[in-house]
Protein backbone atom coordinates (compact mmCIF):
# COMPACT_ATOMS: atom_id res chain seq x y z
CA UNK A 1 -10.71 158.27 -32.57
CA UNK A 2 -12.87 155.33 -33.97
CA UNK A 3 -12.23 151.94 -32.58
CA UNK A 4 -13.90 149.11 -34.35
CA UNK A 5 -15.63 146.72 -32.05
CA UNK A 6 -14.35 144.02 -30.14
CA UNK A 7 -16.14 140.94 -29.60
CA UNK A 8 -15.50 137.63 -27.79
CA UNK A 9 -17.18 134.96 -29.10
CA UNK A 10 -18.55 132.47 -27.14
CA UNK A 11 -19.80 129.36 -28.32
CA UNK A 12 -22.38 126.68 -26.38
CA UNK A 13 -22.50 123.04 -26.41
CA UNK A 14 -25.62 121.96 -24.11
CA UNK A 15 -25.54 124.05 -21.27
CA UNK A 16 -21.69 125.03 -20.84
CA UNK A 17 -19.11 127.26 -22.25
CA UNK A 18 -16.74 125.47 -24.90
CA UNK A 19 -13.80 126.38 -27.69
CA UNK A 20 -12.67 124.64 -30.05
CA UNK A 21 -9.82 124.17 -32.38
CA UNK A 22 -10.36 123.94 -35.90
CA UNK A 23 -14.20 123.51 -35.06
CA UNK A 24 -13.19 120.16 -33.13
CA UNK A 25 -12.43 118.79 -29.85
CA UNK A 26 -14.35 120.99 -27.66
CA UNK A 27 -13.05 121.60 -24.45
CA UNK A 28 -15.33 122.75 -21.86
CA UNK A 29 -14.20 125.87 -20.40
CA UNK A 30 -17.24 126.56 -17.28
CA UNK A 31 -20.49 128.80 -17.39
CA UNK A 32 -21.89 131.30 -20.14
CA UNK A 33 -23.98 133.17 -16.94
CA UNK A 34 -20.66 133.56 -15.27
CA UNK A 35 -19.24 134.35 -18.30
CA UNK A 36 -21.39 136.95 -18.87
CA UNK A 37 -20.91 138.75 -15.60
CA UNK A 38 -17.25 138.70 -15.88
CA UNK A 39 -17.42 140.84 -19.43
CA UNK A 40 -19.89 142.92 -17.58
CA UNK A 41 -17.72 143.94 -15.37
CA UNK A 42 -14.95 144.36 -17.95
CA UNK A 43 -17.30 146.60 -20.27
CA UNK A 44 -17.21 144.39 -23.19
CA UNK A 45 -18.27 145.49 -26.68
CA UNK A 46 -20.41 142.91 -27.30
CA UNK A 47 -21.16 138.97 -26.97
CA UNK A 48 -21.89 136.41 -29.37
CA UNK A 49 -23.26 132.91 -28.65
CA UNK A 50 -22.84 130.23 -30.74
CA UNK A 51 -24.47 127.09 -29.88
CA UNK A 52 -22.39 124.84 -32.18
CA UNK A 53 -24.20 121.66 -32.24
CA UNK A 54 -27.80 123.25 -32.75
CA UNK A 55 -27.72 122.86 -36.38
CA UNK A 56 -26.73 119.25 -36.39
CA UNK A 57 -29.24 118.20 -33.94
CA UNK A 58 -31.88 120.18 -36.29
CA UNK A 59 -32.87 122.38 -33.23
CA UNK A 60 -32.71 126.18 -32.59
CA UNK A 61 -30.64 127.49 -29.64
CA UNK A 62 -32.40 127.45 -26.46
CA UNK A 63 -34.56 130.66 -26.01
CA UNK A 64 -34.20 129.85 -22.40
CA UNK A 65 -30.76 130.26 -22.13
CA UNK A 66 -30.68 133.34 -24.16
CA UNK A 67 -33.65 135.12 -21.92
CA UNK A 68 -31.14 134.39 -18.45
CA UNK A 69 -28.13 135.71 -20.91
CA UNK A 70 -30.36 139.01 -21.26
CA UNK A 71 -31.25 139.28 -18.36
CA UNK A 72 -28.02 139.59 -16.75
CA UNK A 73 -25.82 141.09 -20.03
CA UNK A 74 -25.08 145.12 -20.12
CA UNK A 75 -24.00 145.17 -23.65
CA UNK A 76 -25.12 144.11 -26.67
CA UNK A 77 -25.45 140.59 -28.04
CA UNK A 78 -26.22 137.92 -30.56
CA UNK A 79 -26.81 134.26 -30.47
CA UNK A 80 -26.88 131.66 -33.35
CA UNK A 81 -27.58 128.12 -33.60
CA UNK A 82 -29.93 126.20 -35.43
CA UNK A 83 -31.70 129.14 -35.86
CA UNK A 84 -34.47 128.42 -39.43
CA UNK A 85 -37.66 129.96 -39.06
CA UNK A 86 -38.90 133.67 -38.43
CA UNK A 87 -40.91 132.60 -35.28
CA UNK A 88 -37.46 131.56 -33.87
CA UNK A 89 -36.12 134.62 -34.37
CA UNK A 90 -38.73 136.33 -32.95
CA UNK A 91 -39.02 134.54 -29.22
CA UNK A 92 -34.94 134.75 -29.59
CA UNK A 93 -35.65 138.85 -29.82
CA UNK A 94 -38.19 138.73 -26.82
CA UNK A 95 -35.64 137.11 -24.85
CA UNK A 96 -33.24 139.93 -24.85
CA UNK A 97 -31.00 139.61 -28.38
CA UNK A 98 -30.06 142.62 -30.31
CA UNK A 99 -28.77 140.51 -33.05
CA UNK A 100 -29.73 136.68 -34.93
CA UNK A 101 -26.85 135.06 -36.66
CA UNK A 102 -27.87 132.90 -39.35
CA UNK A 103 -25.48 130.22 -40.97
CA UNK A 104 -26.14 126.98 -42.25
CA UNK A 105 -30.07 127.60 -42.91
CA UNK A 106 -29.64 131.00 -44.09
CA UNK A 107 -26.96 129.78 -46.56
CA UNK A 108 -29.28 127.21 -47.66
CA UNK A 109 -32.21 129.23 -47.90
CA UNK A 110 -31.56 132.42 -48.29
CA UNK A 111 -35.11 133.64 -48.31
CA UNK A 112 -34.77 133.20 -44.70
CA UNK A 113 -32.54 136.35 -44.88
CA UNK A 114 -34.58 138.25 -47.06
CA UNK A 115 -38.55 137.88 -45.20
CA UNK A 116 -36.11 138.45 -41.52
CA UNK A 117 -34.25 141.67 -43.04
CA UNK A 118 -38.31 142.77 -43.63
CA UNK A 119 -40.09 142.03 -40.58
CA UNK A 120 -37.20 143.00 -37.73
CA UNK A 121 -34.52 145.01 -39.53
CA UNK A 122 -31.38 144.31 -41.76
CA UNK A 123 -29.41 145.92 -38.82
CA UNK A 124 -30.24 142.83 -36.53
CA UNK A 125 -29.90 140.39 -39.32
CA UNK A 126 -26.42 138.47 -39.39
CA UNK A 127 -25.04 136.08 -41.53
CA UNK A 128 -22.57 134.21 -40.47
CA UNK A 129 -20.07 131.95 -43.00
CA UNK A 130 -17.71 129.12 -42.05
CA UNK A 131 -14.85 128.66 -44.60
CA UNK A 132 -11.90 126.61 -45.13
CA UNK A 133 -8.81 126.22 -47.85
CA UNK A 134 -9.10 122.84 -49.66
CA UNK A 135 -5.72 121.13 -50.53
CA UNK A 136 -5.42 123.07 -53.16
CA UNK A 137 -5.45 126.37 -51.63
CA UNK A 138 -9.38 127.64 -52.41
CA UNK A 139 -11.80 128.40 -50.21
CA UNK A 140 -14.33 126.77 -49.40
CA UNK A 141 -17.57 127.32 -47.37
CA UNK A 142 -18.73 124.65 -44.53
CA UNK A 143 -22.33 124.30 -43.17
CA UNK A 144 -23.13 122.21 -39.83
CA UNK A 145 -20.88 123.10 -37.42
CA UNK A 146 -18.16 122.91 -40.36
CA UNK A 147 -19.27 119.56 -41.28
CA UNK A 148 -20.75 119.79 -44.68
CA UNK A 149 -19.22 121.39 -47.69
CA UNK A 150 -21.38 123.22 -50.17
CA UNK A 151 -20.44 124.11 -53.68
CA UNK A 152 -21.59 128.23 -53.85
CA UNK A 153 -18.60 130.25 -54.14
CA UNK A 154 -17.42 131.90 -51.04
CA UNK A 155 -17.58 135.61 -52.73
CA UNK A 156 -20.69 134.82 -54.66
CA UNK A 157 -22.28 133.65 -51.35
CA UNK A 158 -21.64 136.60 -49.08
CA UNK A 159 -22.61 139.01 -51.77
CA UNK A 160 -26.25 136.81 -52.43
CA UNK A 161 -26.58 137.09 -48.50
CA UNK A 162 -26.12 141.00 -49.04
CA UNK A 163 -28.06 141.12 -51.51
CA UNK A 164 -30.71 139.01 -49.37
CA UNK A 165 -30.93 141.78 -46.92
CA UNK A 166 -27.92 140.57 -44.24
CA UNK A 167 -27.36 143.68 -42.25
CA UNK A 168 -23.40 142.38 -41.17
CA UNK A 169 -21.48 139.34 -42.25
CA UNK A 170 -19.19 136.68 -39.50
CA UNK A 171 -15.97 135.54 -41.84
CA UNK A 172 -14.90 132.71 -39.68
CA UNK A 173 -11.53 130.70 -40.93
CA UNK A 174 -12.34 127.30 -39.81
CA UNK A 175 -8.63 127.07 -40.27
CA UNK A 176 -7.32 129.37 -38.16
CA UNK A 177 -10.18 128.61 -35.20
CA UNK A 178 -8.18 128.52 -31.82
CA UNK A 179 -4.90 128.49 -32.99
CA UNK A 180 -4.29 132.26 -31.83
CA UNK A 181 -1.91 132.55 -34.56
CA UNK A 182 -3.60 135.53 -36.94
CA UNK A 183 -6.80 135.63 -38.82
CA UNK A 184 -6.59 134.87 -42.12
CA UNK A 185 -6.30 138.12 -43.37
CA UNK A 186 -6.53 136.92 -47.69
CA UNK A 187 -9.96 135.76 -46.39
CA UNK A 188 -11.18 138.94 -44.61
CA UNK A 189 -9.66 141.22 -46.91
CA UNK A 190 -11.57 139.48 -50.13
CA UNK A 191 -15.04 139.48 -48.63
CA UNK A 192 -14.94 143.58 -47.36
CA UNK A 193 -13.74 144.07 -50.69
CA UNK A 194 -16.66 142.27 -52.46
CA UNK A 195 -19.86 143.79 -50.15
CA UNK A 196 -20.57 146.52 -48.76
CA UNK A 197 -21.61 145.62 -45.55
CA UNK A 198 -20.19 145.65 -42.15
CA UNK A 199 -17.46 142.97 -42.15
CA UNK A 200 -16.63 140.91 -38.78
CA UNK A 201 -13.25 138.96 -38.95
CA UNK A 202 -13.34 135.80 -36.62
CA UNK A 203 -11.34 132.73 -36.13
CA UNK A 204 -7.29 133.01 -34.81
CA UNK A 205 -6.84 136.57 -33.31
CA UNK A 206 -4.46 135.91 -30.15
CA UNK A 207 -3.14 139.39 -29.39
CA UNK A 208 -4.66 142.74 -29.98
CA UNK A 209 -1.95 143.48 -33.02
CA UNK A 210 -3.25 140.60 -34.24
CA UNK A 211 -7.12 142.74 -34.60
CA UNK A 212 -5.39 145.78 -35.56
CA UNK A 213 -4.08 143.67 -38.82
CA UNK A 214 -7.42 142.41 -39.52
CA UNK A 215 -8.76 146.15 -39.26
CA UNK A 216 -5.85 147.69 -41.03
CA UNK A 217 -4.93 145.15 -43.56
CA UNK A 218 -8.51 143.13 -44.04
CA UNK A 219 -10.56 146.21 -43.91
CA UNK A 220 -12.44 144.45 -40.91
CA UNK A 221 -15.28 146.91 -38.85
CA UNK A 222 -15.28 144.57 -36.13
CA UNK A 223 -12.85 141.84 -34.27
CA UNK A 224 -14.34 138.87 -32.93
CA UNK A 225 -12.24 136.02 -31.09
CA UNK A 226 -12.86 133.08 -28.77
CA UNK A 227 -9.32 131.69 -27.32
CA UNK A 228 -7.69 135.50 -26.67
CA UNK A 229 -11.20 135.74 -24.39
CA UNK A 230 -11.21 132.52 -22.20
CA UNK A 231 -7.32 131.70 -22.16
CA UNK A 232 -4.30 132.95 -20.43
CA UNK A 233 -0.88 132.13 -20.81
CA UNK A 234 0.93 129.10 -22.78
CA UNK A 235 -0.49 126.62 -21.26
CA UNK A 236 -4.06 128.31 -21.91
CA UNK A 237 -5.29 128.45 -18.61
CA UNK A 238 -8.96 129.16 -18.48
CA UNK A 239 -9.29 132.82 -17.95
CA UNK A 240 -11.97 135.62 -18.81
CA UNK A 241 -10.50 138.60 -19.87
CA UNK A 242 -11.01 141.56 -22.16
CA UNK A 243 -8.65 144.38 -23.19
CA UNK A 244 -9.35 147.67 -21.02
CA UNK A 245 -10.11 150.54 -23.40
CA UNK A 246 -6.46 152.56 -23.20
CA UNK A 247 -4.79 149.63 -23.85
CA UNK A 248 -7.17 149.45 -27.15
CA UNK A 249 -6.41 152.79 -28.10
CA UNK A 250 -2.80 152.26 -27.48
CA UNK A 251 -2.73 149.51 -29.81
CA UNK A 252 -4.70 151.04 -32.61
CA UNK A 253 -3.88 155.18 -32.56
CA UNK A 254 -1.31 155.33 -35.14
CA UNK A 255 -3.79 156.89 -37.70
CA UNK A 256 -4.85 153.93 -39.46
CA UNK A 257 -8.38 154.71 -38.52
């Protein structure tokens, strides 16, 4: 049967491991080369890094870091942060990345998108969008690290980054980061509706039936999480961990593929 992917996110804050909760108060949580070998070992999916102050400190992430992430990662991966100029996305390629994940520059400017898409590839092109509900109950999207609002339309924005040549979108719910209570499934389910593009749900999955919801009921192709990767327990004692295949397959073969 088809499984959709499952991906832990992991996101960077100088040279360590973090997660947050609601995009704040980052607690550090140990090494991303460590990391690494420990999903490795657990056959992982795929990895995303985030480096989640990149953007605010008008850098890119460091190319460094992502060439000793390739050279010890088995699977796939992509890395974001700060990320605004093709040359940038280049080096981050020749380091070892399958996949760039554009945000607050690509939202900004989206011919960023558009002249990447041409020279390496849609397919390796992500866009990634931070949103949040304002008091009244809308959406909103967030740039910086979820710092600073911008006015576009959630829907109209992930269809002008489709449109721009994004080969997969990143719906994060700034709301729902690291609470391991659900993903905002309204969210997910309105943006796979509006593109056609591979979807990636991210921001609150704490259990596996939690992914099969955001597969089932948000039309998600992939499931991305950060606290269900690095966390065990109720006290949320650091752990790596990653679901073994059968127990993926037990969770998600009731024919809803």
């Amino acid at each position: 049967m088809f499984l959709p992917r499952i991906i832990p996110v992991l996101l960077l804050k100088g040279k360590g491991l973090v997660k947050t909760v609601k995009f704040d108060n980052p607690r550090y949580i140990g090494d991303p080369i460590n990391a690494v070998k420990i999903f490795n070992d657990l056959k992982a999916d795929e990895l995303v890094f985030l480096d989640i102050t990149a953007s605010k400190e008008k850098r890119c992430i460091s190319v460094e870091l992502v060439r000793a992430i390739g050279d010890e990662a088995f699977m796939p991966f992509g890395v974001g942060g700060g990320i605004s100029r093709l040359i940038e996305i280049e080096n981050i390629f020749k380091a070892g990345a399958e996949k760039v994940i554009l945000n607050t520059f690509a939202i900004l400017n989206q011919t960023l998108v558009t002249e990447a898409a041409k020279v390496f590839g849609s397919q390796s092109i992500v866009c990634s969008v931070d949103v949040k509900k304002n008091l009244f109950g809308k959406y909103e999207v967030f740039t910086e690290g979820g710092s600073k609002k911008i006015k576009t339309n959630y829907l109209d924005l992930v269809k002008q980054l489709e449109d721009s040549g994004a080969g997969e979108l990143v719906i994060n719910s700034i709301d729902h980061d690291g609470k391991m209570s659900g993903y905002d499934i309204g969210l997910i389910s309105s943006v796979s509706q509006r593109v056609n593009i591979p979807v990636v749900a991210c921001g609150g999955a704490g259990t596996l039936i939690d992914m099969k919801m955001a597969y089932k009921d948000g039309m998600a192709h992939a499931l991305a999480a950060g606290s269900m990767f690095v966390y065990h327990g109720p006290r949320r004692a650091v752990l790596i961990n990653y679901p073994p295949k059968n127990e993926v397959m037990g969770i998600f073969n009731d024919n809803i593929s």
